[in-house]
Protein backbone atom coordinates (compact mmCIF):
# COMPACT_ATOMS: atom_id res chain seq x y z
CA UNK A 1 0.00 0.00 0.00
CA UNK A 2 1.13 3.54 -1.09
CA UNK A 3 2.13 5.47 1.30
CA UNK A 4 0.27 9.53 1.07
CA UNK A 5 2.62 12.49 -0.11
CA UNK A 6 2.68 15.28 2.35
CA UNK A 7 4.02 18.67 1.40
CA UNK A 8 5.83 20.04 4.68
CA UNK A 9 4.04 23.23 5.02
CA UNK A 10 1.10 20.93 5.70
CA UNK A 11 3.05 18.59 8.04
CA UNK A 12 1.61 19.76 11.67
CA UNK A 13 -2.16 18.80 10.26
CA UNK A 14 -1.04 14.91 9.66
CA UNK A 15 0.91 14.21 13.47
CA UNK A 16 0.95 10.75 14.05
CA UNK A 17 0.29 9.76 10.37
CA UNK A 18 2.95 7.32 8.55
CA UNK A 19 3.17 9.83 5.40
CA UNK A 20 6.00 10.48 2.77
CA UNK A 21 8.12 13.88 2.15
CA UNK A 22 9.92 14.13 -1.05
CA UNK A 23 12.43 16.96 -1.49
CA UNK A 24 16.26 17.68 -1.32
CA UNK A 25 19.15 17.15 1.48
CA UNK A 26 19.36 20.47 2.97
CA UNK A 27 22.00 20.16 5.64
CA UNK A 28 22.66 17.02 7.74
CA UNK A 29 24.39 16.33 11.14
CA UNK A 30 24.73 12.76 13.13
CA UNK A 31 25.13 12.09 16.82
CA UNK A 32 26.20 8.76 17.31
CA UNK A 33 23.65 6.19 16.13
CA UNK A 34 21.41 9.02 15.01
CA UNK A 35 21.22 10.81 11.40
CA UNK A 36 19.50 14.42 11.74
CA UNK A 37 18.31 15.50 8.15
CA UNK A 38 17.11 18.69 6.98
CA UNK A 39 14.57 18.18 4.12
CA UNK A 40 13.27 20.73 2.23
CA UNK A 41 11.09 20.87 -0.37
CA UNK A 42 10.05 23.88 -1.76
CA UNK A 43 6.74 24.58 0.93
CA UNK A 44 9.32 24.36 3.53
CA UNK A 45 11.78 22.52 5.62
CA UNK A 46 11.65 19.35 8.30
CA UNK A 47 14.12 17.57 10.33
CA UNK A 48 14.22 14.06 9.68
CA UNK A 49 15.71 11.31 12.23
CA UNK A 50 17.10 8.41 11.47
CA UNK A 51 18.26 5.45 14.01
CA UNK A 52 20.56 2.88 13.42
CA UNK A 53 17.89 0.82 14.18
CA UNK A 54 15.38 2.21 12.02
CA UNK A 55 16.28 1.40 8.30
CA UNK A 56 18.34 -1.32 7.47
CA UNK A 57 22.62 -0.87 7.71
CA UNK A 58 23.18 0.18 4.28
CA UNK A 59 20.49 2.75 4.25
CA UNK A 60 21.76 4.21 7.64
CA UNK A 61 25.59 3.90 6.37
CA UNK A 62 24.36 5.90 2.87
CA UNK A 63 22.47 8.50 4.95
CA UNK A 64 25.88 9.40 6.82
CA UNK A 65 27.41 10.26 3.35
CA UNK A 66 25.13 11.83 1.10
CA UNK A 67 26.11 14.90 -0.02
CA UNK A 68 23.70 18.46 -0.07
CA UNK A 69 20.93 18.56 -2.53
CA UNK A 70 20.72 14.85 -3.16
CA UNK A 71 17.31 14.61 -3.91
CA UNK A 72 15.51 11.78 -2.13
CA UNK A 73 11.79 10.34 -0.55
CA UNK A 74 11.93 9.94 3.25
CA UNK A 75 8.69 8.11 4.68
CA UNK A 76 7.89 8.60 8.61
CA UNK A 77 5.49 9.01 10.72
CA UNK A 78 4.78 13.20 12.14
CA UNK A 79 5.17 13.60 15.67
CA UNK A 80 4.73 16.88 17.14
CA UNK A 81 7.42 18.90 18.64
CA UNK A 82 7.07 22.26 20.30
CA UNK A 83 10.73 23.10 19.41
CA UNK A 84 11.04 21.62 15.62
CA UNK A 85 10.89 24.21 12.93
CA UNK A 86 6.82 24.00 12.00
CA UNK A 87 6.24 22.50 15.44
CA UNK A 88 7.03 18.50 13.98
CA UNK A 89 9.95 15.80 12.95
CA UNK A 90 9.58 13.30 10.71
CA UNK A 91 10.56 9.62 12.57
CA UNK A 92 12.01 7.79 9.28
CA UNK A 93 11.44 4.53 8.61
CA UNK A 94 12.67 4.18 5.06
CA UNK A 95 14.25 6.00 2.23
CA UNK A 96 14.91 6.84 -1.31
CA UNK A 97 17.75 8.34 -2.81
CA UNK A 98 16.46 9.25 -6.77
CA UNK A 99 19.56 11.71 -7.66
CA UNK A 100 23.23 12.36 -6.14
CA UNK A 101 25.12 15.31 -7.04
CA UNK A 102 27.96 14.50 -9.36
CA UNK A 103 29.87 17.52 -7.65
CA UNK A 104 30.05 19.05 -4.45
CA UNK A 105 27.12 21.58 -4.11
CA UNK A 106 28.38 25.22 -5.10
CA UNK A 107 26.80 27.21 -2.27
CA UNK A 108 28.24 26.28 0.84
CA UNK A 109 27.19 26.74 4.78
CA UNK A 110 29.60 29.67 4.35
CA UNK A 111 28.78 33.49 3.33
CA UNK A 112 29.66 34.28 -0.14
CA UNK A 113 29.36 37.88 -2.05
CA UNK A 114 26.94 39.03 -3.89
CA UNK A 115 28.49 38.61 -7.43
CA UNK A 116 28.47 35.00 -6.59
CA UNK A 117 25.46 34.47 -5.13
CA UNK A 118 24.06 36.38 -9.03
CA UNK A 119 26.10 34.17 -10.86
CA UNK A 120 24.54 31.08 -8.95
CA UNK A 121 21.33 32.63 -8.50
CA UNK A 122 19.52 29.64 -10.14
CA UNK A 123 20.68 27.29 -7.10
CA UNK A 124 20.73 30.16 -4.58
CA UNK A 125 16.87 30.36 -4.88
CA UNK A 126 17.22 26.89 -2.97
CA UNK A 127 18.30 28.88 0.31
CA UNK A 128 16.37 29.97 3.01
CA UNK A 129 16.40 33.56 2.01
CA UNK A 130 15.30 33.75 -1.15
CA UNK A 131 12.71 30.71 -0.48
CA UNK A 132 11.30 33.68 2.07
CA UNK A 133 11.55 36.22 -0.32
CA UNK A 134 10.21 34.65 -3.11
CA UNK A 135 6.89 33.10 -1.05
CA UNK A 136 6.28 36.77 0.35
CA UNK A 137 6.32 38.07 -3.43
CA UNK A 138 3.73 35.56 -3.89
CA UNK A 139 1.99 36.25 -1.29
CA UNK A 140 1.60 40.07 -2.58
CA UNK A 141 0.79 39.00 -6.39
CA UNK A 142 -2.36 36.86 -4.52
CA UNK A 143 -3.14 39.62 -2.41
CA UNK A 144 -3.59 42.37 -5.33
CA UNK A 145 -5.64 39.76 -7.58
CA UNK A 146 -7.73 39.02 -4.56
CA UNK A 147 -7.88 42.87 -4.18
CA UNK A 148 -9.16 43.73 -7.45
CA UNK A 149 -10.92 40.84 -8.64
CA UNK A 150 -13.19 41.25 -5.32
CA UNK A 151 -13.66 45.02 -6.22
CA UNK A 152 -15.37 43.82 -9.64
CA UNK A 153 -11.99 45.01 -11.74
CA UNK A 154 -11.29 42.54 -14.90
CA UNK A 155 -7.14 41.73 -15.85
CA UNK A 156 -6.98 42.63 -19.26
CA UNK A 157 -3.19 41.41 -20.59
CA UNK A 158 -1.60 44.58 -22.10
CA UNK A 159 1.21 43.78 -25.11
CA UNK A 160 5.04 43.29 -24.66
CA UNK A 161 6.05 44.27 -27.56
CA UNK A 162 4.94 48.10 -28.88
CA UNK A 163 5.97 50.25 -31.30
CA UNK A 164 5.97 53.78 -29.25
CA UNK A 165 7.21 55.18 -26.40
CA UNK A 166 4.82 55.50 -22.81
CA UNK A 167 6.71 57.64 -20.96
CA UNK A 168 9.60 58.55 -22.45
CA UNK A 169 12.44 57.52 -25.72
CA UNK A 170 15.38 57.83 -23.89
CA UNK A 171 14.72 54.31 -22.15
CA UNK A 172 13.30 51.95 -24.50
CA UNK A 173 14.82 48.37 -25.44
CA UNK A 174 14.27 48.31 -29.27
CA UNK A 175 14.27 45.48 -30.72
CA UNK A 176 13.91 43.61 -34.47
CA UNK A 177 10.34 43.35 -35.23
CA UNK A 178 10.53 41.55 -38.93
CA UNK A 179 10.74 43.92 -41.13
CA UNK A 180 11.07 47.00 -38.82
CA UNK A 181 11.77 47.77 -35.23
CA UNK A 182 9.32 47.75 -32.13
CA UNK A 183 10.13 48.24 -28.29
CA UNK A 184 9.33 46.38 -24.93
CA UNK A 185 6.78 47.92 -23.03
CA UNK A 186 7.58 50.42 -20.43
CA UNK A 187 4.26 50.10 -19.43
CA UNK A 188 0.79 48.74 -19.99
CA UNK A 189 -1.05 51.96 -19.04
CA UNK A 190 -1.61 53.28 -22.71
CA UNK A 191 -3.50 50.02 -23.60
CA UNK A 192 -5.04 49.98 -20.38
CA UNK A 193 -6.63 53.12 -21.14
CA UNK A 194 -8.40 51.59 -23.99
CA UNK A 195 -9.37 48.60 -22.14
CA UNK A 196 -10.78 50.53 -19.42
CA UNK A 197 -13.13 52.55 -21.41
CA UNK A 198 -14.67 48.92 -23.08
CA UNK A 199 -14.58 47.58 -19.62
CA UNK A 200 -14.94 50.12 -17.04
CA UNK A 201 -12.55 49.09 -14.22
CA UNK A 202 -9.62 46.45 -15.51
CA UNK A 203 -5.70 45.92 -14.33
CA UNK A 204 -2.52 44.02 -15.93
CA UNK A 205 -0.19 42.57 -14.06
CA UNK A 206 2.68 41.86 -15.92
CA UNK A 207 6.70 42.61 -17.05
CA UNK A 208 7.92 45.84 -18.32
CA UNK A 209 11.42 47.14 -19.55
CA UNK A 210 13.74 50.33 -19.10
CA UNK A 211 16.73 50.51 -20.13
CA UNK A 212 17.42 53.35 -17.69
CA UNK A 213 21.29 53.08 -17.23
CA UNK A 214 21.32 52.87 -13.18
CA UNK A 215 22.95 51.19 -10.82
CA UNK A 216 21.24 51.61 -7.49
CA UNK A 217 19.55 49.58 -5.05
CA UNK A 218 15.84 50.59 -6.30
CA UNK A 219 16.24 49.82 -10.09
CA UNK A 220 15.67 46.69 -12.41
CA UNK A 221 15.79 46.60 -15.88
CA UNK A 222 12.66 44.48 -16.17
CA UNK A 223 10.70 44.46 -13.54
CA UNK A 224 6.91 44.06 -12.73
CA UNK A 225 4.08 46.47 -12.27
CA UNK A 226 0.43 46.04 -11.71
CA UNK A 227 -1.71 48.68 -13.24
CA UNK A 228 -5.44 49.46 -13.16
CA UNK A 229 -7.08 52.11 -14.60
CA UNK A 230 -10.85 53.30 -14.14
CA UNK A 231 -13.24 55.29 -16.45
CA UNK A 232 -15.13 57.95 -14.43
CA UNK A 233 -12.27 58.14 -11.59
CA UNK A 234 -10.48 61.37 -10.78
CA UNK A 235 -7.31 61.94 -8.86
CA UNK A 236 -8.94 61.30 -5.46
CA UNK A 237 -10.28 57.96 -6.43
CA UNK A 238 -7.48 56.65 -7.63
CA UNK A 239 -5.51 57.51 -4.98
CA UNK A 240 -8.32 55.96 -2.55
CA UNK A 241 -7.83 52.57 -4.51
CA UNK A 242 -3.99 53.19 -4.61
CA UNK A 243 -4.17 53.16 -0.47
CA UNK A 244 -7.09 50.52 -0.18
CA UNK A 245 -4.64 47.99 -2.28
CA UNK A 246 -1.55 48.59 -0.21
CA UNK A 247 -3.33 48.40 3.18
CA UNK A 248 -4.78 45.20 1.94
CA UNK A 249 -1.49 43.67 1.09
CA UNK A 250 -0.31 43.86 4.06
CA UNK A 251 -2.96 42.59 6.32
CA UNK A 252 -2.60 39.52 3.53
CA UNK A 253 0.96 39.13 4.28
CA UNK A 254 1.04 39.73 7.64
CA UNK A 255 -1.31 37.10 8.56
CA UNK A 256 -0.34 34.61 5.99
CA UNK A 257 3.85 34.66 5.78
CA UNK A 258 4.82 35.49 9.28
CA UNK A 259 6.98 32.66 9.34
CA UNK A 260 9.26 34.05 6.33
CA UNK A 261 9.26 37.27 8.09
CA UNK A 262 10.80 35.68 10.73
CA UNK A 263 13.77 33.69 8.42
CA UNK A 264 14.32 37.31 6.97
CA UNK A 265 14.50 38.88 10.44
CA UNK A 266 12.18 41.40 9.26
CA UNK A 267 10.34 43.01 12.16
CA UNK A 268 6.80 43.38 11.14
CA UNK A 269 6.25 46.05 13.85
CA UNK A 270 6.46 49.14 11.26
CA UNK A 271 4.16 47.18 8.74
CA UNK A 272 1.87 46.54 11.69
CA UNK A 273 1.39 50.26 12.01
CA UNK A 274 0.43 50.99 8.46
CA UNK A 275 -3.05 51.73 8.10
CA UNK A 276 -5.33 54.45 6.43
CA UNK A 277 -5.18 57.50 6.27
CA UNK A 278 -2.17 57.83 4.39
CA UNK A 279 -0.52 61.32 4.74
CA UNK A 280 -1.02 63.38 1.38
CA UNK A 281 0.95 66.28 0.80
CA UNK A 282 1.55 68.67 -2.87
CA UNK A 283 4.92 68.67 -4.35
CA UNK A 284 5.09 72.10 -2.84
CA UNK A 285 5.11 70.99 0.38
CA UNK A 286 7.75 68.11 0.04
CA UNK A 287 9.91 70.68 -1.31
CA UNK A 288 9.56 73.04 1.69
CA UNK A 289 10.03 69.48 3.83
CA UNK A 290 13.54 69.41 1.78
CA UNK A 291 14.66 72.87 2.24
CA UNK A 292 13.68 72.47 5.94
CA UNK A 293 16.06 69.85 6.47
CA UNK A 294 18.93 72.02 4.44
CA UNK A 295 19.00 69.50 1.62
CA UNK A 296 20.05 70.94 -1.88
CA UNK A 297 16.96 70.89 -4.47
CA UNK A 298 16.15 73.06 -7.26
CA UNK A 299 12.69 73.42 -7.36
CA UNK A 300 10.62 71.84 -10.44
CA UNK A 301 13.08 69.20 -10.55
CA UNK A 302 12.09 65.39 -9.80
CA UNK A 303 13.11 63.77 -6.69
CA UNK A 304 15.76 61.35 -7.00
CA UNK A 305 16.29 58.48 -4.19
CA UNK A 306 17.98 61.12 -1.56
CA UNK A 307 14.98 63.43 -1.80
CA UNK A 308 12.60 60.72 -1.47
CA UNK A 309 14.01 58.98 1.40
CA UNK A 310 14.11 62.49 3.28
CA UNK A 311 10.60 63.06 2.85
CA UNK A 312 9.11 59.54 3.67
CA UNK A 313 11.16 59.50 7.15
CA UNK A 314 8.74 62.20 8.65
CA UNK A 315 5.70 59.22 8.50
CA UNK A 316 5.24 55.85 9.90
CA UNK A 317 3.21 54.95 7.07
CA UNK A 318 3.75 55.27 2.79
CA UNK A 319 3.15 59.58 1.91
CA UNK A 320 2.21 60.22 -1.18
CA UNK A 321 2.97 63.40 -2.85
CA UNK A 322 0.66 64.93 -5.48
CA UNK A 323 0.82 67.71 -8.80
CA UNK A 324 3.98 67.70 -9.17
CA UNK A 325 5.44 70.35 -12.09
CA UNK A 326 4.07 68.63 -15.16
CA UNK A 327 6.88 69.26 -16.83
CA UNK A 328 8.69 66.81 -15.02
CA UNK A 329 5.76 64.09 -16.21
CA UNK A 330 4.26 62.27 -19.15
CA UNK A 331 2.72 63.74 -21.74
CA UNK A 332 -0.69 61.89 -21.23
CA UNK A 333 -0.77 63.62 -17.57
CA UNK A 334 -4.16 66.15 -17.07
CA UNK A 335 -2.70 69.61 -15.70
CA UNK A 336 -4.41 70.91 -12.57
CA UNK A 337 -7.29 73.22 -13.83
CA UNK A 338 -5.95 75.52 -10.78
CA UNK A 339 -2.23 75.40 -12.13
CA UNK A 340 -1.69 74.69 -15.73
CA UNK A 341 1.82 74.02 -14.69
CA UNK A 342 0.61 71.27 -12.30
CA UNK A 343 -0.07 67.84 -13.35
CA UNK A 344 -2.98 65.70 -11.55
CA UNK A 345 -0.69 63.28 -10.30
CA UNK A 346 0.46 61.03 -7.21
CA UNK A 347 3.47 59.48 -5.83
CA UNK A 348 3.39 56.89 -3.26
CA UNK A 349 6.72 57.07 -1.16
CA UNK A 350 7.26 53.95 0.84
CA UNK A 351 8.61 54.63 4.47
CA UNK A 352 12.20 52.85 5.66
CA UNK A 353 14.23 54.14 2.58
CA UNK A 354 12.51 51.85 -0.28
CA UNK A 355 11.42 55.04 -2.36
CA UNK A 356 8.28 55.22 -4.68
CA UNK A 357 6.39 52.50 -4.93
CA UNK A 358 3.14 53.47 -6.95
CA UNK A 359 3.04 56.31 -9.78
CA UNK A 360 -0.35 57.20 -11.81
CA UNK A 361 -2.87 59.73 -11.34
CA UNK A 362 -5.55 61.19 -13.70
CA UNK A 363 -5.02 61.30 -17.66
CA UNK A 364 -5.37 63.89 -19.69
CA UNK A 365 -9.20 63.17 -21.96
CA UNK A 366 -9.56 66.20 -24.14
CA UNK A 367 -8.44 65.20 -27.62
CA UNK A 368 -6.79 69.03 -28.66
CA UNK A 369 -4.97 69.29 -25.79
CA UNK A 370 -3.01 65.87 -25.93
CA UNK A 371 -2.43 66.46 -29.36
CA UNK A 372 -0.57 69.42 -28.62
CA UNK A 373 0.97 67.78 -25.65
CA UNK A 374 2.26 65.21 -27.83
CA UNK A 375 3.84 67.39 -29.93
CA UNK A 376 5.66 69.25 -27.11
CA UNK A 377 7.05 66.13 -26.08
CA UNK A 378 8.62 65.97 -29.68
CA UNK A 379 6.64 62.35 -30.10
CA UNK A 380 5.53 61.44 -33.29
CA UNK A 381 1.59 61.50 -33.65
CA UNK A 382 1.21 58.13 -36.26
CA UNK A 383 2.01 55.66 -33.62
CA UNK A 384 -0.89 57.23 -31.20
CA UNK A 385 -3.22 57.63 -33.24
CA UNK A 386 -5.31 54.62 -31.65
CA UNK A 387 -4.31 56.40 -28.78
CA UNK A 388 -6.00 59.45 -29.94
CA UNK A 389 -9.09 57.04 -31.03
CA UNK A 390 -10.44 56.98 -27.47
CA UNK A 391 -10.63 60.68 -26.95
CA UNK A 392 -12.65 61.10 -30.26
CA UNK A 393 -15.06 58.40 -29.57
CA UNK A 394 -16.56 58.37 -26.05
CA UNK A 395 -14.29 60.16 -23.90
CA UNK A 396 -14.18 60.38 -20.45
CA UNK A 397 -12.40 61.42 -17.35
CA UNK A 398 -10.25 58.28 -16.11
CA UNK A 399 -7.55 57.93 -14.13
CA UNK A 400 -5.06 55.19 -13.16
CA UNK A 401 -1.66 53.93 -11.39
CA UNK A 402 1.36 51.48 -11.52
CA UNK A 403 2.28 49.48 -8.23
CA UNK A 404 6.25 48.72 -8.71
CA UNK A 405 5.92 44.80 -7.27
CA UNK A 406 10.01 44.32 -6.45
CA UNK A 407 10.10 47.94 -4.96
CA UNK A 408 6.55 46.61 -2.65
CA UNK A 409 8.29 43.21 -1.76
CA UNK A 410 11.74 45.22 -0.88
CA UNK A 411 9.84 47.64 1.19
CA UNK A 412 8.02 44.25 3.13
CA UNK A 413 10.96 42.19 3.60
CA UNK A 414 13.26 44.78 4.58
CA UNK A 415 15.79 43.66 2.10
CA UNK A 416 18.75 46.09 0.71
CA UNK A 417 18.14 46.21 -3.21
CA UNK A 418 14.83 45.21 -5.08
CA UNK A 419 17.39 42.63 -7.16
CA UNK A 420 16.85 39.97 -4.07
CA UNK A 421 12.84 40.25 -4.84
CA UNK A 422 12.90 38.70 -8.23
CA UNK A 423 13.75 35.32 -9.14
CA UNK A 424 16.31 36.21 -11.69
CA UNK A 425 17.61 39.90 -11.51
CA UNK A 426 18.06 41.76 -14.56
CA UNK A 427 20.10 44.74 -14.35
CA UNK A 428 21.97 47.53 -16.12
CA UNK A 429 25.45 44.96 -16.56
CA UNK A 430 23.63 41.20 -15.54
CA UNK A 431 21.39 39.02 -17.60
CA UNK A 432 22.95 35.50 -16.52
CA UNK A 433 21.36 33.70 -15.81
């Protein structure tokens, strides 16, 4: 009779069943006639032990010599133990070796640098912090299509490949498109826009590109975004939604991956204290925030990293910072009807250094005046013309944002640079591998 599979997450709920673990040798120590095995396998990780007397001689013999990562069955029965990682051990009876490393195992018990860690990152994911990271991040991805599908929105997949500029020319990938040329998206907003007034209230949730030449912690050369956009909404109500979703990703998170907060050493007490109302304050006033604390700015300038950080350590909770100058935004922004030289726009700056971490606001819906705004941004009108389409034929105000998802699950986990909060980091001088 077949013994039952149990993944170890889900160990604690069969104690004192004879079940069956397959994973990978994570680490291994013996004590006498004992073998103490770490198993992981994927959902988590369980120590296994193994008497002499247990499995027959060979088996025990084998056990003392296997090498990490060996991948391998273990059957047992749960019993529960108070002081056992998950609360249980697995008692083995019997086991399976189905693979042994022809090599010894890369990534050692020892600390390596970072540039190593990259260049192994597709065994690295095997270690406990990236196995955190990575379950957090999809702990957030379930949280904002939870969010959104239970708020009546519809995901509408926006293209990769385009053949204009969103936001700006100076950081597109181009790339050979047949017989001409088209780009990776910066952004699924455009096409969103479109999809929004067919469908009222819709998000994508997928990769975009810039081949912004940076190097700090905050920056990714593809990275993911999640962007809705609403027909009817204005400023206000997006930035309502923008709140609602982050407040709602945490309270998912928080009460579903406590345990890989705890492997990161993150303490959850600042997330804890999130909750809305978030702080709003104009562009204006972040600037007089900067000046206040003697840091050099010229006004109608964007904030770069510095700037942002000084602002968001005044709050306990994300800030986000609205009409900024428009020149300093995209050409589809709506100026402030108070300020032509104001756009209707938001910034969501995450507290504990992590930056922005949501953009968007309300887009501009009168057909003359984008037209002209296209032109001042020296972009050529034949590729928006579809674009154009939806201000001729049923316009209306609408409004929308883009959640940065590596720059979220930084922020969460604490970590140093948003390149640990994807599985395989793409930056300005990696793509291996």
């Amino acid at each position: 009779m077949s013994v039952k599979r149990v993944w170890i997450e889900n160990l604690k709920q069969a104690a004192g069943e004879r079940v069956r673990v397959d994973g990978w040798l994570y680490n291994r120590r013996s004590k006498g006639k004992i073998h103490f095995l770490q198993i992981r396998d994927g959902s988590g990780i369980v120590q296994s032990i193994m008497g002499c007397n247990d499995v027959p001689p060979e088996v025990f013999d084998l056990c003392g010599k296997l090498p990490y990562e060996t991948s391998l069955s273990v059957t047992g029965t749960v019993r529960e133990d108070s002081r056992a990682p998950g609360g249980v051990e697995l008692l083995a009876e019997a086991l399976d070796v189905h693979h042994v490393p022809s090599a010894e195992y890369p990534i050692s018990k020892q600390s390596h640098g970072p540039d190593f860690l990259l260049n192994n990152r597709h065994l690295w994911l095997r270690s406990r912090r990236p196995f955190a990271v990575l379950r957090i991040r999809d702990a957030v991805i379930t949280a904002v299509r939870r969010f959104f599908d239970e708020r009546g929105f519809l995901c509408v997949d926006s293209p990769i490949f385009t053949p204009s500029a969103c936001e700006g020319t100076t950081n597109l990938f181009e790339v050979e498109y047949f017989e001409g040329s088209a780009y990776l998206t910066q952004s699924g907003q455009l096409y969103n826009e479109a999809a929004a007034l067919a469908l009222g209230r819709v998000y994508c949730f997928g990769p975009t590109f810039r081949a912004e030449k940076s190097k700090t912690r905050r920056h990714l050369t593809e990275f993911w975004m999640v962007e809705p956009e609403v027909a009817y909404a204005d400023l206000d109500e997006i930035m309502d939604l923008a709140e609602d979703l982050v407040v709602s990703i945490l309270r998912h998170v928080l009460g579903t991956r406590r345990p890989e907060l705890e492997i990161l050493e993150r303490d959850p007490a600042p997330l804890e204290k999130v909750a809305s109302p978030f702080p709003r304050i104009t562009y204006a006033q972040a600037v007089k925030v900067l000046r206040e604390k003697g840091i050099d700015f010229e006004e109608g300038d964007d904030f770069g990293a510095p700037h942002e950080t000084a602002i968001s350590e005044l709050y306990d909770r994300p800030v986000m910072v609205t009409r900024y100058p428009a020149a300093v935004k995209a050409f589809y922004m709506k100026r402030d009807p108070e300020d032509e030289k104001l756009a209707l726009c938001v910034d969501m700056l995450a507290p504990e250094g992590i930056g922005e971490i949501i953009g968007g606001g309300q887009r501009e819906d009168d057909l003359a005046i984008l037209e002209t705004r296209l032109a001042e941004h020296g972009l050529p009108r034949e590729p928006f013309e579809w674009y154009l389409d939806l201000r001729r034929y049923g316009s209306v105000p609408h409004a929308g944002f883009g959640l940065g998802l590596e720059r979220t699950v930084a922020w969460i986990c604490g970590t140093e640079h948003v390149r640990e909060c994807i599985p395989f980091p793409r930056m300005l001088y990696r793509i291996y591998p």
